[in-house]
Protein backbone atom coordinates (compact mmCIF):
# COMPACT_ATOMS: atom_id res chain seq x y z
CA UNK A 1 0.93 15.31 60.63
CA UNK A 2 -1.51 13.35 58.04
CA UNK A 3 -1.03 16.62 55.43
CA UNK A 4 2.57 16.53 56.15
CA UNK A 5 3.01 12.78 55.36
CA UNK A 6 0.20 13.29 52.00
CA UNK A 7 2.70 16.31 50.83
CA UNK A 8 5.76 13.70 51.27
CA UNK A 9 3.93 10.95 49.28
CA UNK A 10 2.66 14.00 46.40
CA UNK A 11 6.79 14.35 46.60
CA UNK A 12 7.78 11.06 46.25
CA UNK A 13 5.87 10.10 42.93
CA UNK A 14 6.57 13.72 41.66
CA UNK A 15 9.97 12.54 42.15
CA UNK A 16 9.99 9.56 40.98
CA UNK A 17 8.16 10.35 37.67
CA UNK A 18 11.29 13.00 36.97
CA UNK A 19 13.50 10.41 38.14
CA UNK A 20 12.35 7.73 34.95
CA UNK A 21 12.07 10.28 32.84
CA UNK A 22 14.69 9.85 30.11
CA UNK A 23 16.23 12.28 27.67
CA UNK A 24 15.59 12.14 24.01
CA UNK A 25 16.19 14.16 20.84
CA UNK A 26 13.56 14.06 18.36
CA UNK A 27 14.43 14.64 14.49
CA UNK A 28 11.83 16.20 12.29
CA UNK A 29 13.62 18.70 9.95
CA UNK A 30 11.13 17.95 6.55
CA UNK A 31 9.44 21.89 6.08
CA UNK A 32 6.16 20.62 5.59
CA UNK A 33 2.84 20.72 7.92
CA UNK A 34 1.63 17.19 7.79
CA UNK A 35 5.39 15.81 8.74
CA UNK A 36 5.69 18.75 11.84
CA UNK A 37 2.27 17.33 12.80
CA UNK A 38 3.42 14.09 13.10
CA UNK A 39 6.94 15.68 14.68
CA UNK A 40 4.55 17.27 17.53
CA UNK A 41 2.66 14.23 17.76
CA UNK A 42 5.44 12.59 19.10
CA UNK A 43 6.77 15.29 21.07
CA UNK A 44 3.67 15.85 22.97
CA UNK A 45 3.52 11.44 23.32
CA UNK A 46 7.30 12.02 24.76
CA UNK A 47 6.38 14.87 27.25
CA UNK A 48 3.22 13.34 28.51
CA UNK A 49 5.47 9.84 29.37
CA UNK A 50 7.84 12.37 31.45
CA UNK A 51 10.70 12.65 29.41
CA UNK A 52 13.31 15.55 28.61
CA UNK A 53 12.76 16.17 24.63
CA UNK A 54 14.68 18.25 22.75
CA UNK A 55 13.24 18.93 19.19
CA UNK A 56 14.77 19.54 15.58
CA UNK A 57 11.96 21.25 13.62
CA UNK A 58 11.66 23.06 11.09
CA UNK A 59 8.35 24.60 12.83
CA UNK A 60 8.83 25.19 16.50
CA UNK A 61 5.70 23.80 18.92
CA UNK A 62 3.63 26.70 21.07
CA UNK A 63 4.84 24.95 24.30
CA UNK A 64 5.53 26.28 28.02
CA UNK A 65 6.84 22.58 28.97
CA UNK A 66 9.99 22.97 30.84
CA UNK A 67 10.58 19.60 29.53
CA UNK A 68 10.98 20.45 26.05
CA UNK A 69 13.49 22.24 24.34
CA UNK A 70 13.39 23.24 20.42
CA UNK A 71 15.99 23.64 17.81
CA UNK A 72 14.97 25.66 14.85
CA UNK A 73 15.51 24.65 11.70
CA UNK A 74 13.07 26.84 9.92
CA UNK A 75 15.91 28.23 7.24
CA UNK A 76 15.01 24.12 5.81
CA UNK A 77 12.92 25.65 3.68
CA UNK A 78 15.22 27.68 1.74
CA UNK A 79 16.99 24.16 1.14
CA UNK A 80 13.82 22.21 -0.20
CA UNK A 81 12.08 22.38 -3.49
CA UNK A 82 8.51 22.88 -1.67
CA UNK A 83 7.04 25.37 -3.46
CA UNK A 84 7.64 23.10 -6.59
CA UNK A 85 4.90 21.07 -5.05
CA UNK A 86 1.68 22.69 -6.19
CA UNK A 87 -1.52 21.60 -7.80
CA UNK A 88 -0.91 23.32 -10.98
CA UNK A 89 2.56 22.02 -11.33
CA UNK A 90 1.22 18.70 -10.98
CA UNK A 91 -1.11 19.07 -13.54
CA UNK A 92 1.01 20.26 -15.98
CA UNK A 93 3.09 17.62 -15.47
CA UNK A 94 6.18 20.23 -15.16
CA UNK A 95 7.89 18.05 -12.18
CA UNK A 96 8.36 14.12 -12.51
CA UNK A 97 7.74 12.94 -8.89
CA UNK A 98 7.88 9.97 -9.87
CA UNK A 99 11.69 9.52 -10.16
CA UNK A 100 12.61 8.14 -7.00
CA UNK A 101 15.83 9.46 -7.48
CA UNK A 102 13.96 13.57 -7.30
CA UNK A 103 13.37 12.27 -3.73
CA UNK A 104 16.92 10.89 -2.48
CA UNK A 105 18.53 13.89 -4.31
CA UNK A 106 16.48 16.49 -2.52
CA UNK A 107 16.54 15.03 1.31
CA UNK A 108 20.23 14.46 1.20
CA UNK A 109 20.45 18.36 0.42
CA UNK A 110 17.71 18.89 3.26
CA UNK A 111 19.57 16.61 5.77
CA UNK A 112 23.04 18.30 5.23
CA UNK A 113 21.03 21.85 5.76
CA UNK A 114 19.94 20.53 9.13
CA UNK A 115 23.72 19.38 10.01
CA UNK A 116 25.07 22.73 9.46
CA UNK A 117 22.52 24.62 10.64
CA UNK A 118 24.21 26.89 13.26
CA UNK A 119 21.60 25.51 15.96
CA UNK A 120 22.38 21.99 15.41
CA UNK A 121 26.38 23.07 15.39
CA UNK A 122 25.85 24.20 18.70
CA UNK A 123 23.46 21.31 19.80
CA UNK A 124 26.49 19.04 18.65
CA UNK A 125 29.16 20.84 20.82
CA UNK A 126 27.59 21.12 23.84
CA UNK A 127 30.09 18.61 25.71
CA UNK A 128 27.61 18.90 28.64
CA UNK A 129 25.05 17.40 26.34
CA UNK A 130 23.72 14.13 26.45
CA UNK A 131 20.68 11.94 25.14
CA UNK A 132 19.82 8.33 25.97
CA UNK A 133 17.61 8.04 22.79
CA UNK A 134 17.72 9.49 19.21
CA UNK A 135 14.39 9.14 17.64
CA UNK A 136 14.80 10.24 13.79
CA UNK A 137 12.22 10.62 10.57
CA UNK A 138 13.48 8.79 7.88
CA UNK A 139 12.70 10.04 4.21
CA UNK A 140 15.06 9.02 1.67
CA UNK A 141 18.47 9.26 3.66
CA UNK A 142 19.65 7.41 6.44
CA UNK A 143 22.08 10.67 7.04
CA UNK A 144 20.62 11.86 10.48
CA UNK A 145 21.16 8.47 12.07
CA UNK A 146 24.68 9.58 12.34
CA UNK A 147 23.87 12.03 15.70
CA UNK A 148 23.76 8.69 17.36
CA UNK A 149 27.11 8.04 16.79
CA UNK A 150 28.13 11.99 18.21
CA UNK A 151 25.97 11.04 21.12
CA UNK A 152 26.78 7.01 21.56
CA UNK A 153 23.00 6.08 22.34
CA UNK A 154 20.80 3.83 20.69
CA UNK A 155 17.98 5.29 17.84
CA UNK A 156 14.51 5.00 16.60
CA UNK A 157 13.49 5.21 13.17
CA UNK A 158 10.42 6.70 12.35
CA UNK A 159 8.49 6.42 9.31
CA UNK A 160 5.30 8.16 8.00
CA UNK A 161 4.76 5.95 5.60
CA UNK A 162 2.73 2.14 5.22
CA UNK A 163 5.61 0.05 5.28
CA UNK A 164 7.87 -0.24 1.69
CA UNK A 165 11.64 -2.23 1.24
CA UNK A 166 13.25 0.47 1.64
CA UNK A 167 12.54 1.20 5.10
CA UNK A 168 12.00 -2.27 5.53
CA UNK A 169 16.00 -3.41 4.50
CA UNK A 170 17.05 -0.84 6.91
CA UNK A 171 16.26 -3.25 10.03
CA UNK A 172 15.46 -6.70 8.17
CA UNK A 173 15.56 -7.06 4.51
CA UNK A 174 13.23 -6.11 1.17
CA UNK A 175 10.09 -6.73 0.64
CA UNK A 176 9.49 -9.28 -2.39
CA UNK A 177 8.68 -6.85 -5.51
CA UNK A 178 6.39 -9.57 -6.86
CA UNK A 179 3.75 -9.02 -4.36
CA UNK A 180 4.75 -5.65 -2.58
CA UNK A 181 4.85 -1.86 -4.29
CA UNK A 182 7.55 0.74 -3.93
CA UNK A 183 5.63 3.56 -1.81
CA UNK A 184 5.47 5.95 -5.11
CA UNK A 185 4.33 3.06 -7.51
CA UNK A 186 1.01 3.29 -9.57
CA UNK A 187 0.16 -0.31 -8.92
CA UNK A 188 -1.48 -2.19 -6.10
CA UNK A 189 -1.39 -5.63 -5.38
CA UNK A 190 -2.39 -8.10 -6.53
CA UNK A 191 -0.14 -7.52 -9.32
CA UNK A 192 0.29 -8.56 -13.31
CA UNK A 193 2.95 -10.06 -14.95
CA UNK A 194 4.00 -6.93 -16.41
CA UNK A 195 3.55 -4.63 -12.98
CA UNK A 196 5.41 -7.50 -11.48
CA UNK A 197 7.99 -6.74 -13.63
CA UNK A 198 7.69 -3.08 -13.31
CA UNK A 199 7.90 -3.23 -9.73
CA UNK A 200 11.22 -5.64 -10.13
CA UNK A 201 12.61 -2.98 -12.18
CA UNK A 202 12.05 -0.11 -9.71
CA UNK A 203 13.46 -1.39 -7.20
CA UNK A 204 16.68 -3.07 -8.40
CA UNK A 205 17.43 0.30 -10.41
CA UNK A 206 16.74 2.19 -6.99
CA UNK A 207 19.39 -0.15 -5.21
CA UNK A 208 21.73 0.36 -8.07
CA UNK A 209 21.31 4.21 -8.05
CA UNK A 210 22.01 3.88 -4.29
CA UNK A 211 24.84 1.48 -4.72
CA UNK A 212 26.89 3.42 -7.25
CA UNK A 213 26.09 7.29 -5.99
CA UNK A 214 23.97 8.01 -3.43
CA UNK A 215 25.76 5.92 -0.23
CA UNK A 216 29.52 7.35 -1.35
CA UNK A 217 27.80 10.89 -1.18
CA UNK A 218 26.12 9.96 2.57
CA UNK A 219 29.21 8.45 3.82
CA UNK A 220 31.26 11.50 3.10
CA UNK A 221 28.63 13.99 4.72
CA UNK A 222 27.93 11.16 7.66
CA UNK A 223 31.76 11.72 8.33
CA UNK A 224 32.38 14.99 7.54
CA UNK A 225 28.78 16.18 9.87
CA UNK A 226 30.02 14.28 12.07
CA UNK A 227 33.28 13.17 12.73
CA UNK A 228 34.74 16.35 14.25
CA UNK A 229 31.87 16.27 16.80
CA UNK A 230 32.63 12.39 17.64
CA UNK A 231 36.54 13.19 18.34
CA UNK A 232 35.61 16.38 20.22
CA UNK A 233 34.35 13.73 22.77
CA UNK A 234 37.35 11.56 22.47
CA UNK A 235 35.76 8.80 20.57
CA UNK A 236 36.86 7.49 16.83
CA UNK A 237 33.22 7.70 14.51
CA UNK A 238 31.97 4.33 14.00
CA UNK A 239 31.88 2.98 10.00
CA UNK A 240 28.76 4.59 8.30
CA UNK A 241 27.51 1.07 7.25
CA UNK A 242 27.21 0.03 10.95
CA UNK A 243 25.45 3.21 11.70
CA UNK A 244 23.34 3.03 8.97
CA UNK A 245 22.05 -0.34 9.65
CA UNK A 246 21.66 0.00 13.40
CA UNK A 247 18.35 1.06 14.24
CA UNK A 248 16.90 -0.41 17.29
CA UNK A 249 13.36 -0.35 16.21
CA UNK A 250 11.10 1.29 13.46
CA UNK A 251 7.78 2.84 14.41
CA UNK A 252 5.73 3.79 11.77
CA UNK A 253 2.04 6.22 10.99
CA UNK A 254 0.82 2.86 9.41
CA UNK A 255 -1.85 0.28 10.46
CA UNK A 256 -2.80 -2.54 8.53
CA UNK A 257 -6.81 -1.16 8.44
CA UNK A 258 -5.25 1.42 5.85
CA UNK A 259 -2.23 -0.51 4.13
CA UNK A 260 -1.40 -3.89 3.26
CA UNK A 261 -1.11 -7.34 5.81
CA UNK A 262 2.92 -7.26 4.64
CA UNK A 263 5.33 -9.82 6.07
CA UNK A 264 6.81 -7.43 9.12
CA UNK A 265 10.13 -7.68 11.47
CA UNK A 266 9.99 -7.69 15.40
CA UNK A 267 11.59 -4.72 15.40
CA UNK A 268 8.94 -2.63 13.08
CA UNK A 269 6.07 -1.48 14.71
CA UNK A 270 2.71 0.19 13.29
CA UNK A 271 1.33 2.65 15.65
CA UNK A 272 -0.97 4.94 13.01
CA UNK A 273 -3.03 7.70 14.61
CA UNK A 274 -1.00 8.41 17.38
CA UNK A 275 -0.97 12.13 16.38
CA UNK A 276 -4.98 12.30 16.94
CA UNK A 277 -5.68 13.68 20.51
CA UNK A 278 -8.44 11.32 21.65
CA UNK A 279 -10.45 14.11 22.86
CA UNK A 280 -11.60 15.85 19.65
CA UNK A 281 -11.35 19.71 19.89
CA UNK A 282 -14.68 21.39 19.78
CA UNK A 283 -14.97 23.40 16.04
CA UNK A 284 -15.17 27.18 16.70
CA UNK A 285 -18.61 28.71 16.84
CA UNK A 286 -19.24 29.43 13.03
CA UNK A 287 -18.10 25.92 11.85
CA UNK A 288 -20.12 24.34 14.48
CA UNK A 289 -23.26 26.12 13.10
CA UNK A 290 -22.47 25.36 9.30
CA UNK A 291 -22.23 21.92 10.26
CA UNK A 292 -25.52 21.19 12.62
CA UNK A 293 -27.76 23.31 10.27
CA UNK A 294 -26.59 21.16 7.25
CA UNK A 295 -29.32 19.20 6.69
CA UNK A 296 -28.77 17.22 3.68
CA UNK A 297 -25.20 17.04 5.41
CA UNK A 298 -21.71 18.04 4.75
CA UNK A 299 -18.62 17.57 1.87
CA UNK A 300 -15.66 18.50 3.07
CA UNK A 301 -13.01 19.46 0.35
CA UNK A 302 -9.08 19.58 1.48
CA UNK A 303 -6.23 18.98 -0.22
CA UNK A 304 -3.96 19.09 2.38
CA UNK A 305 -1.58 21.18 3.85
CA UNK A 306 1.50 21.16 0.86
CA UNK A 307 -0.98 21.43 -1.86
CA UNK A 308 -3.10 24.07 -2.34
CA UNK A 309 -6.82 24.59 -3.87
CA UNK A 310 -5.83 28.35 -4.75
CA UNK A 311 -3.33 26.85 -7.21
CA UNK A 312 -5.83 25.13 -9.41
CA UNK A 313 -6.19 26.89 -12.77
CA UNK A 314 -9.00 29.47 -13.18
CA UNK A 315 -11.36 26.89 -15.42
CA UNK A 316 -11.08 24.46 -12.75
CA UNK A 317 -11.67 26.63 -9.95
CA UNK A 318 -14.86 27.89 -11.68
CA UNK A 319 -16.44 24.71 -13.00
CA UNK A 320 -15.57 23.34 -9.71
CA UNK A 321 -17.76 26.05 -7.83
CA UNK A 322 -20.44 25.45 -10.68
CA UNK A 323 -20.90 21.81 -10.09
CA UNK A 324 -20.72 22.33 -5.94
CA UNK A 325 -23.61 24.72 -6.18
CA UNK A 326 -26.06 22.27 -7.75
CA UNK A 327 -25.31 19.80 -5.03
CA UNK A 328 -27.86 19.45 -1.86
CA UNK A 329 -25.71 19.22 0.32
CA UNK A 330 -23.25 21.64 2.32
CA UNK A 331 -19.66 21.55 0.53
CA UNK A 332 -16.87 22.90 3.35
CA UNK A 333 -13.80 23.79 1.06
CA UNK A 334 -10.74 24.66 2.58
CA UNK A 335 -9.39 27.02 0.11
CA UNK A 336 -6.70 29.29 0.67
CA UNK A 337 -7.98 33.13 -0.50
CA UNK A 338 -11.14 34.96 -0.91
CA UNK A 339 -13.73 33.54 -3.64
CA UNK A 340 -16.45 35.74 -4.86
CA UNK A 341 -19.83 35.33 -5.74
CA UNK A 342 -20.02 32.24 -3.90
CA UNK A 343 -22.82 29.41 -4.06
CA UNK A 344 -24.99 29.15 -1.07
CA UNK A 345 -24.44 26.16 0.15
CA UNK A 346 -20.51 26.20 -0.31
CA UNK A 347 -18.39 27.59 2.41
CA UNK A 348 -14.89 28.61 2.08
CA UNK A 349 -12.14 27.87 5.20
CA UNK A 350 -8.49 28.61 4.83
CA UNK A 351 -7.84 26.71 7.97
CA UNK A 352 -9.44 23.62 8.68
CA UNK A 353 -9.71 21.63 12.02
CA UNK A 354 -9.96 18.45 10.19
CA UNK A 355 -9.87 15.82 12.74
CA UNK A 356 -12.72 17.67 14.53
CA UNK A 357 -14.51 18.51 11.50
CA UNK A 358 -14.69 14.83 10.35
CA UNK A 359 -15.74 13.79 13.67
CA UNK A 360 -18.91 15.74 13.56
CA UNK A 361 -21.81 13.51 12.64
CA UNK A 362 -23.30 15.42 9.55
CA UNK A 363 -19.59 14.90 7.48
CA UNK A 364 -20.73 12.30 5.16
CA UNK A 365 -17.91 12.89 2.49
CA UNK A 366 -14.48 13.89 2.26
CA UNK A 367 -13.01 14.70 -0.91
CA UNK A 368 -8.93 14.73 -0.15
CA UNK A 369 -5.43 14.57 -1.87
CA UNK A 370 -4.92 11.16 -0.22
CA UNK A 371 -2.28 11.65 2.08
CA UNK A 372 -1.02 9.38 4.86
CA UNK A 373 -2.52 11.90 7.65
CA UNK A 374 -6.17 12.10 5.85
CA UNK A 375 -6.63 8.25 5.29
CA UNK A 376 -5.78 7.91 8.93
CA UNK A 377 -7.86 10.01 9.95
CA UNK A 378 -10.71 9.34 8.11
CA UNK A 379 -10.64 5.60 8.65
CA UNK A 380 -10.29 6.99 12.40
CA UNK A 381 -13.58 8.50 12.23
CA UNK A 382 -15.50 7.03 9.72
CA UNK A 383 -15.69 8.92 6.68
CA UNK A 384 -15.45 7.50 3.29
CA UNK A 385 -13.16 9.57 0.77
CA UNK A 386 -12.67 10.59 -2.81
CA UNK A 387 -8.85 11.12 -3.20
CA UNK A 388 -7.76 13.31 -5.82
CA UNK A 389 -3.85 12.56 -5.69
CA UNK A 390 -1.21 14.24 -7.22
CA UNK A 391 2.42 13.09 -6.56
CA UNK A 392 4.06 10.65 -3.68
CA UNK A 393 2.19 7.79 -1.64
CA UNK A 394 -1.32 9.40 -2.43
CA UNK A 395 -1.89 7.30 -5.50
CA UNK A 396 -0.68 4.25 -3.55
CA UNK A 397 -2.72 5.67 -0.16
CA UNK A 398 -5.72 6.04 -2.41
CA UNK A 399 -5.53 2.99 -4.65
CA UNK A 400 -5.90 0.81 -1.41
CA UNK A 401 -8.52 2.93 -0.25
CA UNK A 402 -10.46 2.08 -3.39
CA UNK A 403 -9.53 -1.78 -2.95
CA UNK A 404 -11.17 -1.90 0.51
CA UNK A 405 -14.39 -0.23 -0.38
CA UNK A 406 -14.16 3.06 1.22
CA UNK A 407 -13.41 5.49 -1.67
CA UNK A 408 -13.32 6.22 -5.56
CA UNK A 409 -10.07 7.99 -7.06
CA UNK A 410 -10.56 11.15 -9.54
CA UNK A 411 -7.60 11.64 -11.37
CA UNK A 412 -6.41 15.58 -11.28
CA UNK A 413 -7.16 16.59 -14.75
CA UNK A 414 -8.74 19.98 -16.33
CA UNK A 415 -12.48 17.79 -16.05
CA UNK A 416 -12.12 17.19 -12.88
CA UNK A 417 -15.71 18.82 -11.93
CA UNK A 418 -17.31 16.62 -14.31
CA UNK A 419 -15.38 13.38 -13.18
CA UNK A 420 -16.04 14.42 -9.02
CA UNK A 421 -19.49 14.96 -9.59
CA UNK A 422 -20.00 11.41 -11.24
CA UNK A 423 -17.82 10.08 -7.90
CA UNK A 424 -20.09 12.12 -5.34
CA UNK A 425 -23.14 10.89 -6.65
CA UNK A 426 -22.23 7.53 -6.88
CA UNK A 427 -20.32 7.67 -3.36
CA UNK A 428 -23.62 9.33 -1.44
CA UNK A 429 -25.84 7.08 -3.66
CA UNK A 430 -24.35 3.77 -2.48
CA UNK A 431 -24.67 3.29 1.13
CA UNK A 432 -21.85 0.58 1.03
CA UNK A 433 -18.92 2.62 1.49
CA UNK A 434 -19.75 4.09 4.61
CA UNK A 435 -20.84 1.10 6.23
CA UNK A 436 -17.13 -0.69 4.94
CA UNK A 437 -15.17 2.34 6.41
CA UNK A 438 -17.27 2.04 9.56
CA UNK A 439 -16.31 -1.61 9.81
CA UNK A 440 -12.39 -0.54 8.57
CA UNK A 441 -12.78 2.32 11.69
CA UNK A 442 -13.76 -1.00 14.06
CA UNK A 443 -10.76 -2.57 12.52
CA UNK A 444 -8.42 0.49 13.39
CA UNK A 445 -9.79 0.87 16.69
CA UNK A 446 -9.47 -2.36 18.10
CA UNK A 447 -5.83 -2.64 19.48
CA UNK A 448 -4.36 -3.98 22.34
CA UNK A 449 -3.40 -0.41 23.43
CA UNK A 450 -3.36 3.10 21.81
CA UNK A 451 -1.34 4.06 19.20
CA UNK A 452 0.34 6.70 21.58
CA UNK A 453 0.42 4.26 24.32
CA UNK A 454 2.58 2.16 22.09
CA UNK A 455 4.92 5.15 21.12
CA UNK A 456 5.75 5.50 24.65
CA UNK A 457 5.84 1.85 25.85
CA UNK A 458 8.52 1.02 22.96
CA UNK A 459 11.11 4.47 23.05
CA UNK A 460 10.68 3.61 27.12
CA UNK A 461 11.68 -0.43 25.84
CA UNK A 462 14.83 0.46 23.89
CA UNK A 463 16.11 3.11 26.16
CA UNK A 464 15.77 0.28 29.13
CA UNK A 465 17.06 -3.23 27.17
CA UNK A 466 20.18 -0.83 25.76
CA UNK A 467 19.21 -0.90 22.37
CA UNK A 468 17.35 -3.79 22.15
CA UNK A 469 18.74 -6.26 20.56
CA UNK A 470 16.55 -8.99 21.25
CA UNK A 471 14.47 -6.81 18.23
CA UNK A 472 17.50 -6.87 15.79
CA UNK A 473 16.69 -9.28 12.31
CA UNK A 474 19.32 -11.56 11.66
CA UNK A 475 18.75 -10.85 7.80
CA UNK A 476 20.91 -7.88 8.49
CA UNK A 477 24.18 -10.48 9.17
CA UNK A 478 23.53 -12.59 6.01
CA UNK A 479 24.81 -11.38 2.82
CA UNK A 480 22.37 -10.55 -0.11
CA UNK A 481 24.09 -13.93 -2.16
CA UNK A 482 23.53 -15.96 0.78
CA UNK A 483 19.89 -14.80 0.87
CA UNK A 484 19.92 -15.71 -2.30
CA UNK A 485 21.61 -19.23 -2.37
CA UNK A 486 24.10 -17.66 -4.96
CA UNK A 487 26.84 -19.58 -3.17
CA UNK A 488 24.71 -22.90 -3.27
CA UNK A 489 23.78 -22.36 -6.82
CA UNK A 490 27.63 -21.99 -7.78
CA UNK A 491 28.35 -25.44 -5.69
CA UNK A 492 26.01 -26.83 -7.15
CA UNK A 493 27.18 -25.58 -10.82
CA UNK A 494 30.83 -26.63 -10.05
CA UNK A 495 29.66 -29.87 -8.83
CA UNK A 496 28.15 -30.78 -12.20
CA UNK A 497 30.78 -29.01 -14.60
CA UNK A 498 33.12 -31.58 -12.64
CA UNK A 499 30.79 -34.22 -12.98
CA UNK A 500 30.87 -33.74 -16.46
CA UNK A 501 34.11 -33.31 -17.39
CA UNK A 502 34.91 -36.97 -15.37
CA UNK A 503 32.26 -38.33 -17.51
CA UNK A 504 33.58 -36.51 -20.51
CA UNK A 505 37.20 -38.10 -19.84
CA UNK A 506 36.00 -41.69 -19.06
CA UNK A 507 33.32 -41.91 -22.12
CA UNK A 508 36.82 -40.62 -24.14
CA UNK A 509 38.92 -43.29 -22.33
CA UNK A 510 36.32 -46.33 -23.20
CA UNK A 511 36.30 -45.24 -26.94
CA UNK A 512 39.87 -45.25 -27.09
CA UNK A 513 40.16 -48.48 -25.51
CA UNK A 514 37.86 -49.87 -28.10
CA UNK A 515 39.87 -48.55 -31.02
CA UNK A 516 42.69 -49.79 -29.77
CA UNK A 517 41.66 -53.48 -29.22
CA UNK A 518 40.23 -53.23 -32.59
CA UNK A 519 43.30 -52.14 -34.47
């Protein structure tokens, strides 16, 4: 009788855990490893809450979850310049990254892939089909916020990025350019009078690019993607600017250990390092003996997942090996083909398990592209950095990181060997910057709850409060002139051109007078 009523209780919470579980579709459809990363980060957040996820990815999860269901998108990459992202490019300075407008151009032809992508047509017209959440990456188009509308639930933003205006007018309002950066600027604040200006610049030309192109071309895809999936259902699509700007909440891979202490919105919230499983995988057998029998310890080389070390030119590649082999110390390069005639001490990877090779005690330098993922996790573990960026947030990502202590940036030239050697001996000379990242790591670590924890608290909030919109920023009901005090300014202007003309007529009407009794 006892085992029967323990099997009824082991019932009951089984129950009830399927019972609060919601249903959500998750939108990661950027072909690129460090944003399917994050995409599976929150996937795996989702399915450990309980929920039903279903998942738009361009790189499908190894998952037996009966919980989770996967649209592939993989044919994204035939719709995305990616391979024009590669360390010799870069170099050459054959692609101009930093045109924002490279960026908006190239998603909105990514996000209208994923739309008529034959699995996502058939996601769409499932009438049986229904979510109580959308939870949606944002990079450079609001587009995909629009399979809220075919399925009438709230959504989530998500952002991989520190926060930047443009993310940040999407649920409140801009970020002041005099103090802030756009998220592909060279500068860092505190800023000059000129990068003031710069930064002023950048972003009033982005919101006129926007203004006069890119929102026409959004509105027509938002209602042609969408609209015959909305009236299958019976319902009339809702205007794209209400769509657009009705995001329940932002969540963002950012932290304010790794970015800036910006002005932030109730509904924005920073929950960096999610995607890090708290229990760090052990490193396979060989790594694991590299890295205890390094004495004089370990360098570990990456850059990254998009960018490539095979890619480097020949010269670099060689004077690069040249200048590692007269180091003491063990340099682990993840490098993507065969290298002859190796040094001793360097060892080549061509996959790395970062997170659990940075955890390992003898890591005493990384030397990385600067991306989001990398300063995360090496502020997560400890490790100062060298970045070596090349196009996006990496100069931004890296720039900071050189502000608070914790690394020294090498710019990607054809000396590069001769400029990362000066940086290595400087950054293993000078104790300082691993005892600043170790502080930054303390920083980073002490939250009221874990980054995942957060994740899941916050989809589980909005789903629950319908939206919440106890989160949403008034800003978003105020016109920019308002914000402004435009309308003030042209009282006030009338109000003295009147005053002035009254003044005008009555100095007139005196003078006249005074002729008058004169004559």
């Amino acid at each position: 009788m006892i085992t029967m009523w323990k099997l009824l209780c082991v019932l009951a919470v089984c129950a009830s855990q399927i019972v609060s579980g919601y249903r959500i579709l998750v939108v990661f459809p950027f072909p690129n490893k460090s944003h399917s990363i994050l995409g599976h980060g929150v996937v795996r957040v989702l399915l450990d809450a309980g929920h039903q996820v279903t998942y738009i990815t361009n790189s499908p999860m190894k998952s037996s979850s009966p919980n989770l269901r996967q649209v592939d998108v993989s044919d994204n990459v035939n719709h995305f310049p990616i391979n024009a992202f590669n360390l010799e490019t870069f170099l050459q300075n054959q692609i101009r990254t930093d045109d924002i407008t490279f960026f908006y151009e190239a998603f909105f032809v990514l996000n209208k892939a994923t739309i008529a992508n034959p699995n996502v047509q058939a996601l769409m017209g499932d009438p049986a089909q229904e979510f109580d959440l959308v939870f949606v990456e944002w990079m450079f188009s609001e587009l995909m916020s629009g399979l809220s509308a075919v399925y009438n639930c709230p959504y989530v933003w998500f952002s991989s990025m520190e926060p930047h205006w443009m993310i940040l007018e999407l649920i409140d309002e801009a970020l002041n350019p005099a103090y802030t950066t756009e998220i592909m600027s060279l500068n860092s604040a505190p800023l000059t009078f000129t990068e003031r200006v710069s930064e002023l610049y950048g972003q009033l030309h982005t919101k006129a690019y926007k203004a006069i192109h890119y929102d026409s071309l959004e509105r027509q895809a938002y209602e042609k993607g969408f609209g015959p999936f909305v009236a299958a259902k019976g319902r009339v699509l809702p205007p794209w600017e209400d769509v657009k700007y009705n995001a329940s909440l932002m969540l963002a891979n950012a932290h304010v250990s790794m970015g800036e202490a910006t002005r932030l919105p109730q509904s924005f919230k920073p929950i960096g390092g999610y995607h890090i499983d708290p229990k760090t995988a052990p490193l396979p057998q060989d790594l694991q003996n590299i890295m205890d029998n390094a004495s004089n310890g370990v360098i570990y080389f990456s850059m990254g997942s998009t960018l490539q070390s095979k890619d480097l030119p020949h010269e670099i590649k060689t004077s690069l090996l040249k200048m590692f082999g007269k180091l003491k110390q063990t340099v682990l390069w993840k490098f993507e083909e065969n290298v002859p005639n190796l040094p001793k001490n360097v060892k080549i990877i061509k996959w790395a398990p970062q997170p659990s090779i940075l955890a390992h005690p003898n890591c005493i330098l990384f030397i990385t592209h600067g991306g989001l993922l990398s300063t995360t996790e090496t502020i997560h573990y400890g490790v100062p950095t060298i970045g070596i960026p090349a196009f996006a947030d990496q100069f931004l990502n890296v720039k900071r990181s050189v502000k608070k202590g914790i690394a020294k940036m090498v710019y990607l030239s054809y000396n590069l060997a001769d400029e990362l050697k000066e940086a290595i001996e400087e950054m293993i000379g000078n104790p300082s910057y691993r005892q600043r990242v170790q502080e930054l790591s303390e920083v980073y670590h002490d939250r009221p709850a874990p980054p995942a924890a957060e994740l899941a608290h916050w989809v589980r909030h909005v789903i629950r409060t319908r939206g919440a919109p106890h989160l949403r920023s008034p800003a978003l009901l105020v016109p920019w002139y308002q914000k402004l005090y435009l309308d003030l300014a042209a009282v006030v202007f009338v109000v003295i051109a009147l005053l002035f003309v009254v003044v005008k007529r009555c100095l007139l009407c005196l003078v006249s007078s005074e002729k008058v009794k004169k004559s």
